[in-house]
Protein backbone atom coordinates (compact mmCIF):
# COMPACT_ATOMS: atom_id res chain seq x y z
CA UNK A 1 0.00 0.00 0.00
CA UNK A 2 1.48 3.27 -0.95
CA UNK A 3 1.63 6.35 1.42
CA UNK A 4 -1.29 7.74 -0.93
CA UNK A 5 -3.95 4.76 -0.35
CA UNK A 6 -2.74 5.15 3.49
CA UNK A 7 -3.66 8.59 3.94
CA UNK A 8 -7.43 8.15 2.13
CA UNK A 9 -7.95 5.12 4.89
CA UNK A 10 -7.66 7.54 7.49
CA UNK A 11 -9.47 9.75 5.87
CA UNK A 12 -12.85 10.74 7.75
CA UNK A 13 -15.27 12.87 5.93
CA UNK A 14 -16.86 15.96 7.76
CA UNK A 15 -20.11 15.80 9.63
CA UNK A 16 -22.81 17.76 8.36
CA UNK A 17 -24.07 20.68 11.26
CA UNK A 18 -27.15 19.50 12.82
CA UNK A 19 -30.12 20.31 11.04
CA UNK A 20 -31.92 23.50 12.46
CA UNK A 21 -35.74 25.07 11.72
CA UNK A 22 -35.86 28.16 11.91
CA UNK A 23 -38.27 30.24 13.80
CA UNK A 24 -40.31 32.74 12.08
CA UNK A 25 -39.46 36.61 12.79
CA UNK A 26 -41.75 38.32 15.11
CA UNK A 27 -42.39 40.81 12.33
CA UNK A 28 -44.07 38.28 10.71
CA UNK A 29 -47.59 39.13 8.32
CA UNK A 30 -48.36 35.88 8.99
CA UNK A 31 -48.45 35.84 13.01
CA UNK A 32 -51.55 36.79 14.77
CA UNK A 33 -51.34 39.57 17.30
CA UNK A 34 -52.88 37.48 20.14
CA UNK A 35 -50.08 35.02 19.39
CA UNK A 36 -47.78 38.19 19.57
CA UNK A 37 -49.82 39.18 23.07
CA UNK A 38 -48.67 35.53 24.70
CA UNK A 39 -45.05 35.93 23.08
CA UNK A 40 -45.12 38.90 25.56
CA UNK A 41 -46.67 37.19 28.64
CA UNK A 42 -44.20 34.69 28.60
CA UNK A 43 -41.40 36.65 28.04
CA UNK A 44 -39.00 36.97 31.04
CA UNK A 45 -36.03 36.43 32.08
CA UNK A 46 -37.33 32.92 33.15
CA UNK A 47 -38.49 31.71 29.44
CA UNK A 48 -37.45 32.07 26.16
CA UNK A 49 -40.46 32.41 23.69
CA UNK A 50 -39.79 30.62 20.43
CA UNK A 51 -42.73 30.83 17.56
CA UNK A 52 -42.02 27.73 15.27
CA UNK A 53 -45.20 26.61 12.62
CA UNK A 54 -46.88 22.59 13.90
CA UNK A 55 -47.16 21.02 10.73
CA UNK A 56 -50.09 19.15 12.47
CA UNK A 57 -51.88 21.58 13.70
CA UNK A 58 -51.09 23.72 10.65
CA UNK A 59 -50.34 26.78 12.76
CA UNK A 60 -47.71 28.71 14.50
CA UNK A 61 -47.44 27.54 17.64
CA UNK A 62 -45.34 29.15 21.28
CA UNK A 63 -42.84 27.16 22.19
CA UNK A 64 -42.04 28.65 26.10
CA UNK A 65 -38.88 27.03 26.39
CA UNK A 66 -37.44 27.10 30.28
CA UNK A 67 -34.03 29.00 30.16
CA UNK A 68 -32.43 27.64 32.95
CA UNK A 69 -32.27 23.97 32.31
CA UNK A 70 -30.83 24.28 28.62
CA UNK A 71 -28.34 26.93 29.78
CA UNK A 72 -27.10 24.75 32.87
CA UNK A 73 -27.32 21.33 30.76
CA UNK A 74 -23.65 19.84 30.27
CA UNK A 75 -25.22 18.53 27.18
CA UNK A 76 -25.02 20.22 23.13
CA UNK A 77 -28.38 19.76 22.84
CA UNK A 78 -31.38 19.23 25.07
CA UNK A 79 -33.91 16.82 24.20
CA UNK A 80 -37.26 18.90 24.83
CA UNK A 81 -41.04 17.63 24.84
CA UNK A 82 -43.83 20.01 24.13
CA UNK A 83 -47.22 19.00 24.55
CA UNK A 84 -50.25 20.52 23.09
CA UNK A 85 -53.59 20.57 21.46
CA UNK A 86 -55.75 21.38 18.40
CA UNK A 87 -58.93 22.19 19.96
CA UNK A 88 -60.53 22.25 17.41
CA UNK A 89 -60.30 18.48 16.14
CA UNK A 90 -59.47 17.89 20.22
CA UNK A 91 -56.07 16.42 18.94
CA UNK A 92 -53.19 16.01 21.52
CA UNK A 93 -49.73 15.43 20.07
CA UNK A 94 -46.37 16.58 20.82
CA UNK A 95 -43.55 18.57 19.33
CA UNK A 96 -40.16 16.67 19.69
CA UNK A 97 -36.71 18.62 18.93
CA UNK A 98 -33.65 19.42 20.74
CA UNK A 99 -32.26 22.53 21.30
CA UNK A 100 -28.96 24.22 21.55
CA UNK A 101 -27.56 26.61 24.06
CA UNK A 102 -28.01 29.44 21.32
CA UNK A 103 -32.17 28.07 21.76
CA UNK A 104 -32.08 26.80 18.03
CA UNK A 105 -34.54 24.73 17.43
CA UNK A 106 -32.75 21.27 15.78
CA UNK A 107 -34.59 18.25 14.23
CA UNK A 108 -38.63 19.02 15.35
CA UNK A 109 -41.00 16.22 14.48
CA UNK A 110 -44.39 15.46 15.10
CA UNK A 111 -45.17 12.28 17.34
CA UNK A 112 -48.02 10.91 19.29
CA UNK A 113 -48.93 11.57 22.91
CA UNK A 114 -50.61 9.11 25.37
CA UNK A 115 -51.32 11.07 28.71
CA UNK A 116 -52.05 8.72 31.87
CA UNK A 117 -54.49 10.41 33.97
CA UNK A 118 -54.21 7.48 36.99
CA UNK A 119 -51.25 5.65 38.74
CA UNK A 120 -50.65 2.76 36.28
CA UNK A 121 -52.49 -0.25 37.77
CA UNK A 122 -50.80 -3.61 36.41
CA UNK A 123 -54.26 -6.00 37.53
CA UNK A 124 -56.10 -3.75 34.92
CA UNK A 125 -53.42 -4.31 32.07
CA UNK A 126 -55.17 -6.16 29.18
CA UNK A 127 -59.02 -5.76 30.20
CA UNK A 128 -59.34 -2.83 27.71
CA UNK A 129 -60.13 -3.64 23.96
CA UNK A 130 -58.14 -2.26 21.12
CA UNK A 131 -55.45 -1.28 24.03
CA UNK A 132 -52.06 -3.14 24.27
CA UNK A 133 -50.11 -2.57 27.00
CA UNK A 134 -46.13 -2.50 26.79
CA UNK A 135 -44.09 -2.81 29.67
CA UNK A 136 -40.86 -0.83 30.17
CA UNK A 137 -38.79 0.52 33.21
CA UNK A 138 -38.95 4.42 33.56
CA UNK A 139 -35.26 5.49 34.67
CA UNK A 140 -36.91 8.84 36.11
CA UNK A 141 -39.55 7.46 38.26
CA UNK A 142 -37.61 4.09 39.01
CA UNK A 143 -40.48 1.80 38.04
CA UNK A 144 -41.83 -0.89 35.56
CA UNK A 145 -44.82 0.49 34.30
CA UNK A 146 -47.40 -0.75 31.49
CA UNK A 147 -48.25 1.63 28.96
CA UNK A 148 -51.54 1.73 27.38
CA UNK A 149 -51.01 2.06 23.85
CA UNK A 150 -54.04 2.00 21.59
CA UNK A 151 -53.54 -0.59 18.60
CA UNK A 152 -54.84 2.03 15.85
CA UNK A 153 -51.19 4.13 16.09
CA UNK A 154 -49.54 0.92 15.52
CA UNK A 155 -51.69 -0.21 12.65
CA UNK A 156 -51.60 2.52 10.84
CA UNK A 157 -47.92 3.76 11.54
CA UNK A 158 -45.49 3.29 7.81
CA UNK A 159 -42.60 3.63 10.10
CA UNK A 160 -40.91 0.41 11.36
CA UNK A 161 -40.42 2.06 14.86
CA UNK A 162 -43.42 4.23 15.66
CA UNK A 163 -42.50 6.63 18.37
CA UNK A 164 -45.20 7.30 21.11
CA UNK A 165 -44.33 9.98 23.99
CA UNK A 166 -45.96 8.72 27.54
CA UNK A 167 -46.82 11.14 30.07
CA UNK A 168 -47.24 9.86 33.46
CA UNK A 169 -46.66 9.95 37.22
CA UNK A 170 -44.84 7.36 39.50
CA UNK A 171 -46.34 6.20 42.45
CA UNK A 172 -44.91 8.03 44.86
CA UNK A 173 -46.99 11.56 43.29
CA UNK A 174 -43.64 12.58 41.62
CA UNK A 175 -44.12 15.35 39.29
CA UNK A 176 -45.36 13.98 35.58
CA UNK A 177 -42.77 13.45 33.57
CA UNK A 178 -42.37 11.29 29.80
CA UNK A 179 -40.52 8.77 27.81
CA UNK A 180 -40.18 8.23 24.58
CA UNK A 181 -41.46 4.49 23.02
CA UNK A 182 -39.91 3.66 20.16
CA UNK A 183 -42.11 0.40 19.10
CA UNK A 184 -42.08 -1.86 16.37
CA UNK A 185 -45.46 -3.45 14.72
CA UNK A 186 -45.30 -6.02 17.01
CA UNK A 187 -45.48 -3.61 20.07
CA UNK A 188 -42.34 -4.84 20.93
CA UNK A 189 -40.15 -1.76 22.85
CA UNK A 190 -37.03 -1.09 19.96
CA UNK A 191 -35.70 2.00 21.97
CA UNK A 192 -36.70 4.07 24.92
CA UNK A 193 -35.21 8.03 25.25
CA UNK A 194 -35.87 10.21 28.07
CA UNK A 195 -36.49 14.30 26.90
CA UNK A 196 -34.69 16.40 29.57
CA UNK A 197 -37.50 18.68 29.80
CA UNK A 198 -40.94 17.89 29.16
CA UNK A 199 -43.43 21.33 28.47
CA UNK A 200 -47.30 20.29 28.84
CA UNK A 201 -49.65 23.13 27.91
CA UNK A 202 -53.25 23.62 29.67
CA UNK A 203 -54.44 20.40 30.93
CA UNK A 204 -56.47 20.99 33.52
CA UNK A 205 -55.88 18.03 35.89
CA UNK A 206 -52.20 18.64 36.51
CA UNK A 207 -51.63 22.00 36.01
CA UNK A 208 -52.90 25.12 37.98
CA UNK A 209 -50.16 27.32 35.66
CA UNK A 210 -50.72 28.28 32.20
CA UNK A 211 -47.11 26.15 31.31
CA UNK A 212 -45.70 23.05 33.52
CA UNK A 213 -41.76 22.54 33.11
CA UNK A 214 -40.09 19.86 34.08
């Protein structure tokens, strides 16, 4: 092998940046001025107010993003979950992206969102129809918990690892927290990842604030 072949073995090629969405400028035709109104609400020197568009919802949505934790995270990027709703086809899903210490906005996608509204009970697993129920340990709440997964976001996922964000409580009334599923059409658990903050918005029976951070 000649010194030319031994350089282009150790060659590495150069990683491509991380992609990042942009946010839309608050001068903006296109944002409402009640969406402007919350932008200022929630803008202190606790939050950092980030307008991005849901593809789902097919709106521009407010992404209150907690300063704090991103700025003191060790980590390049923090693995956010932000949990909302289109009222008006009632449709809870989540918005899942990292984010860097400059609060880009890196790799957003749309996933679904099963919120447990009851300590999980594991004598009730399997009595519900068109419900499977997955097992898997949560690292934050150190338990095994089942998770209720309804069959149709299985059955009609095109991905072979459908990823389903759980929001839950542990036992022991910890705050609610979530973990990422990554399930294959078998139900069988692929992958589980842990979001370093979760953001729910308005639901009623946890929260007594607008916004709930973890």
């Amino acid at each position: 092998m000649d010194k030319e072949d031994e350089e282009e073995d150790y060659y590495a090629p150069i990683v491509p940046p991380p992609r990042i969405t942009r946010t839309i400028p608050l001068d903006s035709e296109e944002l409402s001025q009640d969406l402007l109104k919350k932008l200022e609400k929630i803008d202190t020197e606790n939050v950092k107010p980030i307008i991005i568009k849901c593809e789902r919802c097919n709106k521009y949505v407010l992404l209150p993003i907690p300063i704090q934790p991103v700025l003191d995270s060790e980590k390049r990027e923090v693995l956010i979950n932000y949990v909302h709703e289109d009222k008006k086809n009632n449709d809870k899903h989540c918005l899942l992206f990292e984010v860097d210490h400059n609060f880009n906005i890196i790799l957003p996608k749309i996933i679904e969102v099963i919120i447990s509204t009851k300590k999980e009970e594991n004598e009730e697993t399997e009595k519900s129809p068109g419900i499977t129920y997955v097992l898997i340990n949560c690292e934050v709440c150190n338990e095994n918990i089942h998770v209720p997964v309804p069959n149709k976001i299985i059955e009609e996922s095109k991905l072979p690892k459908t990823p389903i964000t759980y929001v839950h409580k542990g036992k022991e009334n910890d705050d609610p927290h979530s973990v990422i599923l990554y399930l294959d059409s078998n139900f069988a658990d692929r992958d589980t990842r842990f979001p370093d903050v979760l953001i729910l918005y308005l639901f009623p029976y946890w929260l007594k604030k607008k916004f709930y951070f973890t």
